[in-house]
C-alpha atoms as a PDB file:
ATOM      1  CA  UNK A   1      -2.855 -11.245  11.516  1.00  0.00           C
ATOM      2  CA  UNK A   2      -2.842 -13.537   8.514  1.00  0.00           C
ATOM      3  CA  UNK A   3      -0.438 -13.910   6.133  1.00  0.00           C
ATOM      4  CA  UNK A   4       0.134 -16.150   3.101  1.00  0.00           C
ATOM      5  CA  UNK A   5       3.609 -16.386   1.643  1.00  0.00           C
ATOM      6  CA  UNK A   6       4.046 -17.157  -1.372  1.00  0.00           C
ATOM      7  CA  UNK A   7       7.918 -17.580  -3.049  1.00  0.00           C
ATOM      8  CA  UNK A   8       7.788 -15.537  -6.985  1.00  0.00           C
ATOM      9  CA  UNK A   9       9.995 -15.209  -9.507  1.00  0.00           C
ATOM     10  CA  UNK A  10       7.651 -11.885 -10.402  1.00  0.00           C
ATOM     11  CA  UNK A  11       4.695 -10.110  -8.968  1.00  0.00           C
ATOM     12  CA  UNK A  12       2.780  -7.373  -9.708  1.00  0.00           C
ATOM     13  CA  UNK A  13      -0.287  -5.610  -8.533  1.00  0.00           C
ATOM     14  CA  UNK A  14      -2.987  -3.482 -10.510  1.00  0.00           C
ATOM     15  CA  UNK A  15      -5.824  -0.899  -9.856  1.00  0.00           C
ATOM     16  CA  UNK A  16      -8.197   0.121 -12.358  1.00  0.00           C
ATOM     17  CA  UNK A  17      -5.745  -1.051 -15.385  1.00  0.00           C
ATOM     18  CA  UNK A  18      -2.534   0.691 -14.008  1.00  0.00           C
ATOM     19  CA  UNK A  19       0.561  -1.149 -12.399  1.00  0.00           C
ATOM     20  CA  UNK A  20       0.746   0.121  -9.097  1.00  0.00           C
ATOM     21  CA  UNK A  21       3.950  -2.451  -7.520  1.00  0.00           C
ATOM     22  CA  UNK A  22       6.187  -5.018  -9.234  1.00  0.00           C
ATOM     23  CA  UNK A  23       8.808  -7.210  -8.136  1.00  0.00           C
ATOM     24  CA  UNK A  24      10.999  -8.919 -10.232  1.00  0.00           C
ATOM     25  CA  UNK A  25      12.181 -11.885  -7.309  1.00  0.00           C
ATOM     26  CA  UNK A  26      10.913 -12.757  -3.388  1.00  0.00           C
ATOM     27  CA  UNK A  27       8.217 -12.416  -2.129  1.00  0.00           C
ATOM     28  CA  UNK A  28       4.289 -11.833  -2.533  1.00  0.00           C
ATOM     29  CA  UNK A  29       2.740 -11.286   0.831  1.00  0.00           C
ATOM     30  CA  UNK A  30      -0.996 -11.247   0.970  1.00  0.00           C
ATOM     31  CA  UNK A  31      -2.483  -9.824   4.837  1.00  0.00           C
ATOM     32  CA  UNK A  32      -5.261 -10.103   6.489  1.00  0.00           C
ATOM     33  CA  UNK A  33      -6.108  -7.814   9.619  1.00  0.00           C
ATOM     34  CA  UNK A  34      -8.452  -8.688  12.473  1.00  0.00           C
ATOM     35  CA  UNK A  35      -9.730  -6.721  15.451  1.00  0.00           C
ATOM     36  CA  UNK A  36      -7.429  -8.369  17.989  1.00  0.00           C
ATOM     37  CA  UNK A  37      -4.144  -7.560  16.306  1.00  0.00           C
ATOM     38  CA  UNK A  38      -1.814  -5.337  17.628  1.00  0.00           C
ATOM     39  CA  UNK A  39       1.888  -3.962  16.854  1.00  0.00           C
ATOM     40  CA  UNK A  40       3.043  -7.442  18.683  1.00  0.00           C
ATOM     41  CA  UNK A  41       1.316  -9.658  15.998  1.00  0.00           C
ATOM     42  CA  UNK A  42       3.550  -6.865  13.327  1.00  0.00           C
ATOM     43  CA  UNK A  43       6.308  -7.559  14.754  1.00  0.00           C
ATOM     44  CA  UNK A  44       6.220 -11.121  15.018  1.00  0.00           C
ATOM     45  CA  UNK A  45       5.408 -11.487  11.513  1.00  0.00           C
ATOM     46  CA  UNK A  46       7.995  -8.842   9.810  1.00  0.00           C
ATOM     47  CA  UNK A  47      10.488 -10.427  11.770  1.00  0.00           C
ATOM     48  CA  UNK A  48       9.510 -14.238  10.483  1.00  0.00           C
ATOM     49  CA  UNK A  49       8.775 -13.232   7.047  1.00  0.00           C
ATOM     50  CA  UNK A  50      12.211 -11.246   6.581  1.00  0.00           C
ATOM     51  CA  UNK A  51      13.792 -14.658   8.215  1.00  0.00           C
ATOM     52  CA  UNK A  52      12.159 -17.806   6.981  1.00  0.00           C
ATOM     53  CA  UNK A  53      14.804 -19.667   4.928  1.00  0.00           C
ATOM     54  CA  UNK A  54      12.505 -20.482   1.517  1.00  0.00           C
ATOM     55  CA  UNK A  55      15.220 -19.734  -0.664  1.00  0.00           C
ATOM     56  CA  UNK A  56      17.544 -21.891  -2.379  1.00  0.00           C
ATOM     57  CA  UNK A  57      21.325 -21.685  -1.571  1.00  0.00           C
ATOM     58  CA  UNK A  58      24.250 -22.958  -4.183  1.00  0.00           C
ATOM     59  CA  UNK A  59      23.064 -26.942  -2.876  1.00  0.00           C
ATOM     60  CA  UNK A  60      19.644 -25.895  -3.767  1.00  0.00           C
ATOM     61  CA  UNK A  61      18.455 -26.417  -0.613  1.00  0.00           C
ATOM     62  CA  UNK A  62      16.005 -23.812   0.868  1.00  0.00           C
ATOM     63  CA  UNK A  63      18.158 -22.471   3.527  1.00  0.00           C
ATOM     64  CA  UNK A  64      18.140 -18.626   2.044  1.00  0.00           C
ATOM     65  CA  UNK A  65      16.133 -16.087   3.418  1.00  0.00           C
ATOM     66  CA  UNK A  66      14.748 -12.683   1.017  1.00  0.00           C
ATOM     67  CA  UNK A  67      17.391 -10.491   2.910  1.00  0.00           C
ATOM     68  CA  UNK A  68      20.236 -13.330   2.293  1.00  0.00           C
ATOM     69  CA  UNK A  69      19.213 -12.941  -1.628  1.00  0.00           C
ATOM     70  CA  UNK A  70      18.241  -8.961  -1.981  1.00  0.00           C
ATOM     71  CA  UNK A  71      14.840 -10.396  -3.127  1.00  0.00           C
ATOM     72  CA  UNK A  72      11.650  -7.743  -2.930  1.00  0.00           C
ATOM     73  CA  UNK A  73       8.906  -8.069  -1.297  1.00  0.00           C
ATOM     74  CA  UNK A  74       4.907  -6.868  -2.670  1.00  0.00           C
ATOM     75  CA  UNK A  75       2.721  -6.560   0.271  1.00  0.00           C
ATOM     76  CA  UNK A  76      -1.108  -6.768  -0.355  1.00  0.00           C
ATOM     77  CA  UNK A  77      -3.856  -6.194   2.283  1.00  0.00           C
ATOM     78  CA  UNK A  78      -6.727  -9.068   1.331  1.00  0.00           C
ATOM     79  CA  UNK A  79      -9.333  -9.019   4.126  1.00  0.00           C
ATOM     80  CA  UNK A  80     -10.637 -12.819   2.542  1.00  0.00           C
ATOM     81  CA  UNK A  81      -7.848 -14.212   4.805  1.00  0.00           C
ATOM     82  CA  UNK A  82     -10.179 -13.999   7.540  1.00  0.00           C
ATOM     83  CA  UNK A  83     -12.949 -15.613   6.128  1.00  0.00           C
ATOM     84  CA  UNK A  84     -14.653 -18.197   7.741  1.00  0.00           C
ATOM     85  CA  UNK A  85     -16.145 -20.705   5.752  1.00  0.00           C
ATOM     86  CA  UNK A  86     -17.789 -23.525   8.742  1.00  0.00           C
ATOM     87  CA  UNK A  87     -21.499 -23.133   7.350  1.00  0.00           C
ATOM     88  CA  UNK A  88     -22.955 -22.417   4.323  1.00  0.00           C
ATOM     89  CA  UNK A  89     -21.368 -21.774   1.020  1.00  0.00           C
ATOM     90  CA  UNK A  90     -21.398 -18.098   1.710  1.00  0.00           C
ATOM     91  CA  UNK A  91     -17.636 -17.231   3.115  1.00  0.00           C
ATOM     92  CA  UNK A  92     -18.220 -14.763   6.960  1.00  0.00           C
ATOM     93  CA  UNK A  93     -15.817 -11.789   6.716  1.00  0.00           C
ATOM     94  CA  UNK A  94     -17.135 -11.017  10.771  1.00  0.00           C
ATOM     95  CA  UNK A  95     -13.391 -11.761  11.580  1.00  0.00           C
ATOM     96  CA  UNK A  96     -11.919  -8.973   9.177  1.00  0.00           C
ATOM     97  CA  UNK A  97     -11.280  -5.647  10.861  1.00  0.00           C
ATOM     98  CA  UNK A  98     -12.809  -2.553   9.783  1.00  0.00           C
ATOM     99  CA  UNK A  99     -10.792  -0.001   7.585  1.00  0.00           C
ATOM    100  CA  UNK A 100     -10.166   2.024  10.280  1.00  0.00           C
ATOM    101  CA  UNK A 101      -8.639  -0.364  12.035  1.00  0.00           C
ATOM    102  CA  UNK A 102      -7.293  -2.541   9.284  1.00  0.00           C
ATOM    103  CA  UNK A 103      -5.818   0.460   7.449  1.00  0.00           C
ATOM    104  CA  UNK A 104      -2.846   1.894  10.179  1.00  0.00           C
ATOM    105  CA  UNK A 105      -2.152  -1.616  11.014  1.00  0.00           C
ATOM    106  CA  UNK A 106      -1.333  -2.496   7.604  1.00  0.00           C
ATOM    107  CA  UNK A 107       0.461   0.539   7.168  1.00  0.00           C
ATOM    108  CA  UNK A 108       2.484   0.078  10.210  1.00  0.00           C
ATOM    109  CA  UNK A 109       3.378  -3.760   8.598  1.00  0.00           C
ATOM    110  CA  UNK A 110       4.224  -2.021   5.622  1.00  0.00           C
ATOM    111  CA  UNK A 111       6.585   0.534   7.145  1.00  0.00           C
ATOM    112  CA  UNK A 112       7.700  -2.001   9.928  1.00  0.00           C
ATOM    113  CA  UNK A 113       9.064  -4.088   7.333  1.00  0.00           C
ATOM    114  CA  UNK A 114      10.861  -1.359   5.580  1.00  0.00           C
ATOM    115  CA  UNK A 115      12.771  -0.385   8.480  1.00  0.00           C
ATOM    116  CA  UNK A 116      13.847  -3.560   9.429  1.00  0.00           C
ATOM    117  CA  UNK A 117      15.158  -4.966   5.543  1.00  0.00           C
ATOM    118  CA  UNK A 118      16.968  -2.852   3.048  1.00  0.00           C
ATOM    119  CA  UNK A 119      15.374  -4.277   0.142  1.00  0.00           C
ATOM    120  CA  UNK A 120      12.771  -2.862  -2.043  1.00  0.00           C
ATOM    121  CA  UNK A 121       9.144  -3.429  -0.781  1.00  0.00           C
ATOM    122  CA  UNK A 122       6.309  -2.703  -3.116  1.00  0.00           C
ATOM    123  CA  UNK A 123       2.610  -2.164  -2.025  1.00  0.00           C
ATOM    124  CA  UNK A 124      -0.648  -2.762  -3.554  1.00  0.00           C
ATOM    125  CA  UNK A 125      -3.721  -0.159  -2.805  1.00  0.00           C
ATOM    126  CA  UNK A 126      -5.611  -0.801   0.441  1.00  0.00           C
ATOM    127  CA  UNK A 127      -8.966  -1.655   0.169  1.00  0.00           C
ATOM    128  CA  UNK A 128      -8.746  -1.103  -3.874  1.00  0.00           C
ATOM    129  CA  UNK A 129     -10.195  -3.765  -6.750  1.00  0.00           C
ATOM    130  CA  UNK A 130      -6.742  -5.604  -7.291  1.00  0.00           C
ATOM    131  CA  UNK A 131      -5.519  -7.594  -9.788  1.00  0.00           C
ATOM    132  CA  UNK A 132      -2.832  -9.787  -8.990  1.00  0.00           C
ATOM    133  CA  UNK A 133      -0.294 -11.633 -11.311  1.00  0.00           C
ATOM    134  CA  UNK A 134       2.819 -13.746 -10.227  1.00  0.00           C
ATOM    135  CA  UNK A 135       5.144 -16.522 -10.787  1.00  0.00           C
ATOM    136  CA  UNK A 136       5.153 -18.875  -8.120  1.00  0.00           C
ATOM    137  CA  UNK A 137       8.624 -20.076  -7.937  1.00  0.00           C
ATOM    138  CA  UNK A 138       8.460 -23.885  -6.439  1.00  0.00           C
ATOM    139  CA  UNK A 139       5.760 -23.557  -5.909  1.00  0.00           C
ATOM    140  CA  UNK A 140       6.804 -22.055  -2.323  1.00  0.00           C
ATOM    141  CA  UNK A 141       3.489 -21.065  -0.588  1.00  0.00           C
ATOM    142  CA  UNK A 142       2.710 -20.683   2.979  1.00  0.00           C
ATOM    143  CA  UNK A 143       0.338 -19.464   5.462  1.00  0.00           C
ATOM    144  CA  UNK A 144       1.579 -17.963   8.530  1.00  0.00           C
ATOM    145  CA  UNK A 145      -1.348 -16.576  11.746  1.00  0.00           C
ATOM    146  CA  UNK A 146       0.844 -14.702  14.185  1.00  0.00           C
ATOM    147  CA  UNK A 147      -2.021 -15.937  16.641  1.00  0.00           C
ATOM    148  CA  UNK A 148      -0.733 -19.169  16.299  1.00  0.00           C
ATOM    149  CA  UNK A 149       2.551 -19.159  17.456  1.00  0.00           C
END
């Protein structure tokens, strides 16, 4: 699994004209699913996202995490995360799982997250036309492969 991180002061997430999830502070979290992942590369990354320190504290010094700050998070499947992009111009989505398989996994991120943190998560629409608007705050943005640990 793929994941890019990216620190907002707002987020929000759209299908077909209608708001589907907002956040008002945390955390956008784009994921991308591949055919190896399993409930190991979940909880590896629930756990790191719900920890990493990217938040300022009084100093303002990033040593808060989104639990330490009741920040939200908005958690949006993108299967572009495993594109490869080696040769040609034209992007290979051969690493992206299927929806069957892409779908329960990202449900099971969804819901592993929510059991672990008790702040709000919003969701886009899996495998919907999104449009996606935020605030970067920092700019904070990082990438995270729990295959790369």
């Amino acid at each position: 699994m793929r994941v890019v991180l990216q620190r907002v002061k707002e987020a929000s997430v759209s299908v077909v004209g209608k708001t589907i999830g907002v956040i008002d502070g945390g955390m956008l979290v784009l994921v991308g699913i591949e055919d190896s992942d399993t409930n190991d590369d979940i909880e590896y990354l629930c756990r790191k996202i719900l920890n990493l320190r990217i938040f300022d504290d009084s100093q303002g010094v990033m040593n808060l995490s989104v639990t330490d700050v009741k920040g939200a998070l908005l958690v949006v499947s993108q299967f572009t995360l495993m594109a490869s992009t080696r040769k040609g111009n034209r992007p290979s989505y051969i690493r992206a799982s299927s929806p069957e398989h892409a779908l329960p996994l990202y449900q099971a991120f969804v819901e592993r997250l929510r059991s672990l943190a008790n702040i709000n998560i919003a969701t886009g629409q899996f495998g919907a036309n999104m449009q996606v608007s935020l605030v970067n705050d920092g700019p904070v943005t990082l990438i995270i492969d729990s295959h790369e640990r």
